[in-house]
N, C-alpha and C. Protein backbone atom coordinates (compact mmCIF):
# COMPACT_ATOMS: atom_id res chain seq x y z
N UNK A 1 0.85 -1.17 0.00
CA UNK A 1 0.00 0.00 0.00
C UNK A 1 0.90 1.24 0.00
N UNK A 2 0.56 2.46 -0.79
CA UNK A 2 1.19 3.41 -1.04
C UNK A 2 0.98 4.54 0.36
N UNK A 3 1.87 5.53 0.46
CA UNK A 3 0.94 6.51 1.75
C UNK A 3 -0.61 6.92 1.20
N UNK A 4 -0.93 7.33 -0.48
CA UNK A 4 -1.91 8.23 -0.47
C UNK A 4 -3.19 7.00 -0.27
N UNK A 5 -2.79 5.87 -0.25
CA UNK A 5 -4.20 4.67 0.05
C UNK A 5 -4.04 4.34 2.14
N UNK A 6 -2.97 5.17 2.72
CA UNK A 6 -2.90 4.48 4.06
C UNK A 6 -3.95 5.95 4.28
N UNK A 7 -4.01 7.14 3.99
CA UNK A 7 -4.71 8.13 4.42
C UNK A 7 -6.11 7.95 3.81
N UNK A 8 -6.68 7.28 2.47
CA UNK A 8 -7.75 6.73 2.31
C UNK A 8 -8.21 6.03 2.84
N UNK A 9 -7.45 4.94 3.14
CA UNK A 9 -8.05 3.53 3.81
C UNK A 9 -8.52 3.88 5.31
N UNK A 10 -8.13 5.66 5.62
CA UNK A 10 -8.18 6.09 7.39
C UNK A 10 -6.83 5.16 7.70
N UNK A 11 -5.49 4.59 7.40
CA UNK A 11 -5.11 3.98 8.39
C UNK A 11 -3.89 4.48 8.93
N UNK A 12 -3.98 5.80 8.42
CA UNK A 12 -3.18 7.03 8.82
C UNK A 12 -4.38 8.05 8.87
N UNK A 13 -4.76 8.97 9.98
CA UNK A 13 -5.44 10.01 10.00
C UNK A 13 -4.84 11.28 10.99
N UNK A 14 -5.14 12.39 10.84
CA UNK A 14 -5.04 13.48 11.81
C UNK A 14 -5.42 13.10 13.44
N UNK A 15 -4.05 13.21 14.13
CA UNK A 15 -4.58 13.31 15.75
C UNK A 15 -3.42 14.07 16.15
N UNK A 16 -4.31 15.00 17.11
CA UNK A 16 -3.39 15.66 18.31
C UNK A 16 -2.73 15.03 18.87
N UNK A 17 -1.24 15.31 19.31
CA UNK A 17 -0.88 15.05 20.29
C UNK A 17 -0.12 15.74 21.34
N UNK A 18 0.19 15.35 22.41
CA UNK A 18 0.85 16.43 23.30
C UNK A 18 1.94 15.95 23.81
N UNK A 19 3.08 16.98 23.85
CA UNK A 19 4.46 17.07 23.34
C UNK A 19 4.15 15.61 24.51
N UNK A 20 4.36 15.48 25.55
CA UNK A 20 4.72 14.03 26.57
C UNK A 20 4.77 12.93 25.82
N UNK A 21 3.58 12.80 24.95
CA UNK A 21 3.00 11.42 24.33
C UNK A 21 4.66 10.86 23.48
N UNK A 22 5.02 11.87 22.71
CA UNK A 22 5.93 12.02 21.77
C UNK A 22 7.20 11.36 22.55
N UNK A 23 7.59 12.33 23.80
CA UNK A 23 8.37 11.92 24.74
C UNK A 23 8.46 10.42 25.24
N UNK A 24 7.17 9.95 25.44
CA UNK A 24 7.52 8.84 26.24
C UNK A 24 7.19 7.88 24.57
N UNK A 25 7.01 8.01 23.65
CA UNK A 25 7.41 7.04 22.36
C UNK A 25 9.19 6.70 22.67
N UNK A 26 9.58 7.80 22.25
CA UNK A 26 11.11 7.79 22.66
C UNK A 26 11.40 6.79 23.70
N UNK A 27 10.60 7.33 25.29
CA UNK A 27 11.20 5.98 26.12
C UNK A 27 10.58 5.03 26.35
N UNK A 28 9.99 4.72 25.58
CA UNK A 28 9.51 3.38 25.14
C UNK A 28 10.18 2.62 24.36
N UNK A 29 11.03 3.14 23.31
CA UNK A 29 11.48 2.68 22.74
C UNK A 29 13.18 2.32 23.06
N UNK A 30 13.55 3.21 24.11
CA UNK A 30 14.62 2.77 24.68
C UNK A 30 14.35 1.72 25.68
N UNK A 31 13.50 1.62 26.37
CA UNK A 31 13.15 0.39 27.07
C UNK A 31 13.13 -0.95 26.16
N UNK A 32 12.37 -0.55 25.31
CA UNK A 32 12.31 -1.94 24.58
C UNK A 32 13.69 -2.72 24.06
N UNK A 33 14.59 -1.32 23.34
CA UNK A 33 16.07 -1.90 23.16
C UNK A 33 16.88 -1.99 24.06
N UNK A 34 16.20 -1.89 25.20
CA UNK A 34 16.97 -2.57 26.66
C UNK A 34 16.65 -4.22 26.91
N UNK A 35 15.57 -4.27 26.79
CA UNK A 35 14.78 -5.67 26.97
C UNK A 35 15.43 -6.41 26.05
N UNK A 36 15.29 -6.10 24.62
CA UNK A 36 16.43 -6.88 23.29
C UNK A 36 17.78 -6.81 23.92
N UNK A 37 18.61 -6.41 24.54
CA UNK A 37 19.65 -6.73 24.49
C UNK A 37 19.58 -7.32 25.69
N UNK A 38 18.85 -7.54 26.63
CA UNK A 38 18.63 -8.79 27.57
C UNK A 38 18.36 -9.90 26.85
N UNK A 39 17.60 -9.76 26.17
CA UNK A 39 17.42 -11.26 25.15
C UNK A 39 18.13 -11.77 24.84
N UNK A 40 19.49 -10.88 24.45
CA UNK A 40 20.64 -11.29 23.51
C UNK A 40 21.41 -12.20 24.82
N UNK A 41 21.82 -11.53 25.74
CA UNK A 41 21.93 -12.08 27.03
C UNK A 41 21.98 -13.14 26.83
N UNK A 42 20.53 -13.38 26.71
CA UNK A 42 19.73 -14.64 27.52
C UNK A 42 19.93 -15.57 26.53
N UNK A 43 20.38 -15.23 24.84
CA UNK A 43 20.22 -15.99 23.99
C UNK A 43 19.17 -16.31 23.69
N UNK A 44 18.32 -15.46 23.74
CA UNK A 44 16.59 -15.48 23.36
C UNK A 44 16.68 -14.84 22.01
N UNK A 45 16.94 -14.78 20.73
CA UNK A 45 17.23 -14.25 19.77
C UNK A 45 16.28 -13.74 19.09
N UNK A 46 15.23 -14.59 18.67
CA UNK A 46 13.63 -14.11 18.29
C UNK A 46 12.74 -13.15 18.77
N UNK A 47 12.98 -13.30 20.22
CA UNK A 47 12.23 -12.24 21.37
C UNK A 47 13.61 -10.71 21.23
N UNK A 48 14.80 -11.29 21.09
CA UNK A 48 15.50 -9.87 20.60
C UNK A 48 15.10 -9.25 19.59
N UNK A 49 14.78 -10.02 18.64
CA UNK A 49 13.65 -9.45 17.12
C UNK A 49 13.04 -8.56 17.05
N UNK A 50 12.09 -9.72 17.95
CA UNK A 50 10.43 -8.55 18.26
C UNK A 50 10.47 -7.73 19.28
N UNK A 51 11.56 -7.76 20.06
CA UNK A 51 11.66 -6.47 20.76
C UNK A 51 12.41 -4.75 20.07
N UNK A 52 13.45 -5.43 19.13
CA UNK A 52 14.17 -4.24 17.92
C UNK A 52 13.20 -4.33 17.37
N UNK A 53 12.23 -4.90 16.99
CA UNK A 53 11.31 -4.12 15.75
C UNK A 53 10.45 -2.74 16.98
N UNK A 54 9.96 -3.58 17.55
CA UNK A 54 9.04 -2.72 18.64
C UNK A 54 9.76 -1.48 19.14
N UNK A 55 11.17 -1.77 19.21
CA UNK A 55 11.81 -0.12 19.82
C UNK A 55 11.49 0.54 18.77
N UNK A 56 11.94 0.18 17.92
CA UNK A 56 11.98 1.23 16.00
C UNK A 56 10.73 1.65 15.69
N UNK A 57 9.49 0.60 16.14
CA UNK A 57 8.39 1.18 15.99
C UNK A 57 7.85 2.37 16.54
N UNK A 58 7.85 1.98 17.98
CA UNK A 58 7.71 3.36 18.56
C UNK A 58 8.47 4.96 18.56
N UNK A 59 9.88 4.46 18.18
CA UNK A 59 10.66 5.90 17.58
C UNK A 59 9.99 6.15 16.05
N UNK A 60 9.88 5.54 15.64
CA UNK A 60 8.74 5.87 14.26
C UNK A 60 8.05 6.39 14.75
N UNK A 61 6.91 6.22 15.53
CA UNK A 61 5.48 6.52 15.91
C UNK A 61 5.77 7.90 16.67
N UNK A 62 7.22 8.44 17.37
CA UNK A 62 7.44 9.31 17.67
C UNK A 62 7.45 10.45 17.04
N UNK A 63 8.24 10.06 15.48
CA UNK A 63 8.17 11.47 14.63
C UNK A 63 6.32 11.69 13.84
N UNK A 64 5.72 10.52 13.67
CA UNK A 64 4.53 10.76 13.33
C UNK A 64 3.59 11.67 14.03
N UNK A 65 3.49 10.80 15.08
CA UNK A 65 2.55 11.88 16.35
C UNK A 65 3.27 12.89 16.57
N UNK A 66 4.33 13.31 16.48
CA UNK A 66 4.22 14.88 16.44
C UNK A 66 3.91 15.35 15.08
N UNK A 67 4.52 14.64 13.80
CA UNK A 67 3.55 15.31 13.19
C UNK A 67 1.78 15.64 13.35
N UNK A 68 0.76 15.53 14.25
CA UNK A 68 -0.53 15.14 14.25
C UNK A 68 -1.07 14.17 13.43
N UNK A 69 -0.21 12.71 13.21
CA UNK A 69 -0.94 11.83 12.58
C UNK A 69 -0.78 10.63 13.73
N UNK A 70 -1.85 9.67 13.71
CA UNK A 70 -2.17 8.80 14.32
C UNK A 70 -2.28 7.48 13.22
N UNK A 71 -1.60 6.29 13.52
CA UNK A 71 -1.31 5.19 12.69
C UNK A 71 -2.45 3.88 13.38
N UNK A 72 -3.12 3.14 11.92
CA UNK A 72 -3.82 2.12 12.34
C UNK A 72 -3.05 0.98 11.76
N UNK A 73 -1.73 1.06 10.81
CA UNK A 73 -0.99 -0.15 10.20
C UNK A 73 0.54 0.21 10.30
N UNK A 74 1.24 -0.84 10.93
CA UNK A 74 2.49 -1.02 10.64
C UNK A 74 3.31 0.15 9.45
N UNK A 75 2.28 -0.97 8.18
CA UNK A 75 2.96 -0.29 6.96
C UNK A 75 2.83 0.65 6.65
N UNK A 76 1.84 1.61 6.78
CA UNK A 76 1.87 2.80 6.51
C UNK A 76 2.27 3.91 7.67
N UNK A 77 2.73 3.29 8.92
CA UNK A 77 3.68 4.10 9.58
C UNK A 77 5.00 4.18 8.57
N UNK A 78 5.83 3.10 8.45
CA UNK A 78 6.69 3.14 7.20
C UNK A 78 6.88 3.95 6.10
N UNK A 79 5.76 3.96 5.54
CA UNK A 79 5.43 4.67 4.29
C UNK A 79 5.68 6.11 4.75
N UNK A 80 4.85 6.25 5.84
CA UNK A 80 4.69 7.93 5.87
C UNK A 80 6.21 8.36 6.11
N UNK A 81 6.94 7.82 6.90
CA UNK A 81 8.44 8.27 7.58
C UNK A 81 8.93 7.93 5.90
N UNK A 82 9.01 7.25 5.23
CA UNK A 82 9.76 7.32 4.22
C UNK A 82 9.07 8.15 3.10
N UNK A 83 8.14 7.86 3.03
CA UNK A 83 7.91 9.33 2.09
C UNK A 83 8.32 11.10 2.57
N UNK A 84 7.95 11.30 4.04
CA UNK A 84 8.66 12.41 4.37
C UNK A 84 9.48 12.57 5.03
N UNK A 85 10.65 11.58 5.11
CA UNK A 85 11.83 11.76 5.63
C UNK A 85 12.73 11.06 4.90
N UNK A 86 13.19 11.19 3.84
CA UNK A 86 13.98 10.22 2.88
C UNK A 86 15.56 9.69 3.85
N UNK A 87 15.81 10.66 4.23
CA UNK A 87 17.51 10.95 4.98
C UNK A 87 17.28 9.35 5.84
N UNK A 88 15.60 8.93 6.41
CA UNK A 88 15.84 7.62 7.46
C UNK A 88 15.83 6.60 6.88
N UNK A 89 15.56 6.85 4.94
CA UNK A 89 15.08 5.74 4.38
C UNK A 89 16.12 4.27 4.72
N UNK A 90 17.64 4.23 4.83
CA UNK A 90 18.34 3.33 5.14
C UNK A 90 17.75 2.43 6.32
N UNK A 91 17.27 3.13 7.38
CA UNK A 91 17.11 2.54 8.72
C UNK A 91 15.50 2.07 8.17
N UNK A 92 14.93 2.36 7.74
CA UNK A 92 13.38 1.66 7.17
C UNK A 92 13.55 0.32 6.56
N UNK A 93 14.71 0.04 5.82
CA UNK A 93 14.68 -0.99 5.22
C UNK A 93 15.30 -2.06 6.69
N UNK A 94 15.96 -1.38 7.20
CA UNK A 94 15.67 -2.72 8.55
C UNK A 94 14.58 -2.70 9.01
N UNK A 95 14.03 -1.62 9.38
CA UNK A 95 13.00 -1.48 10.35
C UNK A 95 11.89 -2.49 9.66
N UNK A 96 11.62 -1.95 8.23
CA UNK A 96 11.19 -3.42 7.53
C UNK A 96 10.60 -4.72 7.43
N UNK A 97 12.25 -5.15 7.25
CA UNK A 97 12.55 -6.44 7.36
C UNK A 97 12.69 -6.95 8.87
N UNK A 98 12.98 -6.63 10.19
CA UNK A 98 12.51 -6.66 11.30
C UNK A 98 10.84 -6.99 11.50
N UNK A 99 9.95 -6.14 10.68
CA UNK A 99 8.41 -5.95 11.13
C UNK A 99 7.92 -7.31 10.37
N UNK A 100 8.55 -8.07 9.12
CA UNK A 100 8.51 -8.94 8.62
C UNK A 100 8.50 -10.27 9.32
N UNK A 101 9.96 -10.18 9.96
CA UNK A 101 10.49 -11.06 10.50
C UNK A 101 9.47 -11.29 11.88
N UNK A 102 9.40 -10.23 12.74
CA UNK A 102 8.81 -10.36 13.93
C UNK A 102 7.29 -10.80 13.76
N UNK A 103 6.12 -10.24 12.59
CA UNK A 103 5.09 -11.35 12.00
C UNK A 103 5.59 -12.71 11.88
N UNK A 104 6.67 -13.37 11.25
CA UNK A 104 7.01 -14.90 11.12
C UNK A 104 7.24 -15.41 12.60
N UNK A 105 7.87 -14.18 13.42
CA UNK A 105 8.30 -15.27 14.70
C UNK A 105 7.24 -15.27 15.70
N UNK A 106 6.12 -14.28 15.63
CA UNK A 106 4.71 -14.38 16.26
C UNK A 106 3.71 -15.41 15.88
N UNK A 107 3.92 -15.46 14.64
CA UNK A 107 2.87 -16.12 13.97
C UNK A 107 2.59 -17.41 12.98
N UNK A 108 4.10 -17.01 12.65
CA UNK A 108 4.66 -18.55 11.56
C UNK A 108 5.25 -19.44 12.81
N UNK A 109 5.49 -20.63 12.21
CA UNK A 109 5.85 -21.79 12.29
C UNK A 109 7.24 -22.22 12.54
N UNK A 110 8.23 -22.88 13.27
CA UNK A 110 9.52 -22.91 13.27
C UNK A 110 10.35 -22.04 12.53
N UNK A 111 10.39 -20.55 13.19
CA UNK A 111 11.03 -19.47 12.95
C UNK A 111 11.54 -18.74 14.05
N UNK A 112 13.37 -19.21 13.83
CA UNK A 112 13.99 -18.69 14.77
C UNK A 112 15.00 -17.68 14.51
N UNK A 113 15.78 -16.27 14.99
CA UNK A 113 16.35 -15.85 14.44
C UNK A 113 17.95 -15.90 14.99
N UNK A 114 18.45 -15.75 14.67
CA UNK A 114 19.80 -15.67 14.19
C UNK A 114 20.77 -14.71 15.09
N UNK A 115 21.82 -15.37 16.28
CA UNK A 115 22.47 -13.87 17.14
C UNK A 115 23.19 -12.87 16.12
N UNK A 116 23.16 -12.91 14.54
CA UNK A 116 23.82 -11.94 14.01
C UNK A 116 22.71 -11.07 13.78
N UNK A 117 21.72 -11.20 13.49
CA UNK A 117 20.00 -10.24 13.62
C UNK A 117 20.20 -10.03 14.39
N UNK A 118 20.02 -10.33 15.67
CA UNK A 118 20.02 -9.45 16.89
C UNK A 118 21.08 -8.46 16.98
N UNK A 119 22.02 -8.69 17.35
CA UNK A 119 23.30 -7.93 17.12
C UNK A 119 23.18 -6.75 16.29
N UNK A 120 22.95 -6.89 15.32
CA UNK A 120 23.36 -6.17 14.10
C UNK A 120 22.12 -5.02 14.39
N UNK A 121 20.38 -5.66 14.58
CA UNK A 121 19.62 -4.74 14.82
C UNK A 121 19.95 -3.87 15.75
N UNK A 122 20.33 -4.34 16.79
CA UNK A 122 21.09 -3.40 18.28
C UNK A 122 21.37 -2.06 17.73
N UNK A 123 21.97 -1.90 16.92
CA UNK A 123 23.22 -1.05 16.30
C UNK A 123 22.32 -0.61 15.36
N UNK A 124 21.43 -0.68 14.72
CA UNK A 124 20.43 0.03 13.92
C UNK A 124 19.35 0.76 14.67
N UNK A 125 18.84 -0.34 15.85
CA UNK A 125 18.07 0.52 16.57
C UNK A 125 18.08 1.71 17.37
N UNK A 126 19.59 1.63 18.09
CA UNK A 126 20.70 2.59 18.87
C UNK A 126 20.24 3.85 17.37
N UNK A 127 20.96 3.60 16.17
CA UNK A 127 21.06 5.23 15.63
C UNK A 127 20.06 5.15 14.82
N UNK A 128 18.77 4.56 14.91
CA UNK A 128 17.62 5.09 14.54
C UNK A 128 17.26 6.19 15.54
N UNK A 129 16.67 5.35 17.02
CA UNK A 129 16.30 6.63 18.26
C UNK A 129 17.02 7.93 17.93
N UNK A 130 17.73 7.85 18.17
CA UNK A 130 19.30 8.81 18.10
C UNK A 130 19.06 9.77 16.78
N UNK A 131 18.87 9.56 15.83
CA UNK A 131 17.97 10.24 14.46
C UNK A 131 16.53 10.63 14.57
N UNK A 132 15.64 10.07 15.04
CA UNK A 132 14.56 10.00 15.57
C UNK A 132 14.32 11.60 16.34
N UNK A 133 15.35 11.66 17.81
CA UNK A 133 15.60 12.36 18.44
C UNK A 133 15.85 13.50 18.06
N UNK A 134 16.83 13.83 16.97
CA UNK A 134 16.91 14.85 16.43
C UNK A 134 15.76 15.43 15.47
N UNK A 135 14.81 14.49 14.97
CA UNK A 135 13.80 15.01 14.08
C UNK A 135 12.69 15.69 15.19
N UNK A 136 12.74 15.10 15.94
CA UNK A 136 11.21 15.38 17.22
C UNK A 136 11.75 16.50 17.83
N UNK A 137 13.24 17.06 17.87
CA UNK A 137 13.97 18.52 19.06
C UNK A 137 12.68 19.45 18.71
């Protein structure tokens, strides 16, 4: 789905928000890439997954809601940050393939991931926030 069918479909629409909400996206999302790198720890690798997708999500959802939009799909949170922020487009294509992956390890069938995914997301998720941060100042 393109952005101009996620704002048709309503699954992007106009909502207020107030500066806190924005704020605590941010630490939400550092929590979560705290929890993933406990995983890694723990050698829980899959649950490190779906916890890097979930940090990235919510630093996504950070620059949205301050723009005044409110998200009903994954993908067209995506869409919107990459249609108006090209500069994050690199970190989207993990963020991505993460939101991919973390559907297979929720929902599919003998799907486990890999300590170089974890790892590697760590380090994507770290200077996504960190970019993120600077778009929301």
């Amino acid at each position: 789905m393109n952005l101009k069918g996620c704002f048709k479909e309503e699954l992007l629409h106009p909502f207020k928000f107030d500066r806190s909400v924005i704020e605590k996206e941010i630490s939400n999302s550092k929590r979560h890439l705290t929890n993933a790198q406990k995983c890694i720890e723990d050698k829980m690798y899959d649950l490190a997954v779906v916890s890097i997708y979930t940090s990235m999500f919510h630093a996504a959802r950070a620059i949205l809601y301050r723009d005044g939009f409110k998200e009903r799909s994954h993908i067209c949170l995506i869409e919107y940050i990459g249609e108006n922020y090209p500069k994050l487009n690199d970190f989207l294509k993990v963020l991505d393939a993460y939101r991919e992956s973390r559907h297979e390890m929720l929902y599919g069938l003998d799907v486990s991931a890999m300590k170089e995914d974890a790892i590697y997301g760590i380090d994507v998720a770290k200077n996504f926030i960190e970019a993120v941060k600077k778009e929301v100042k």
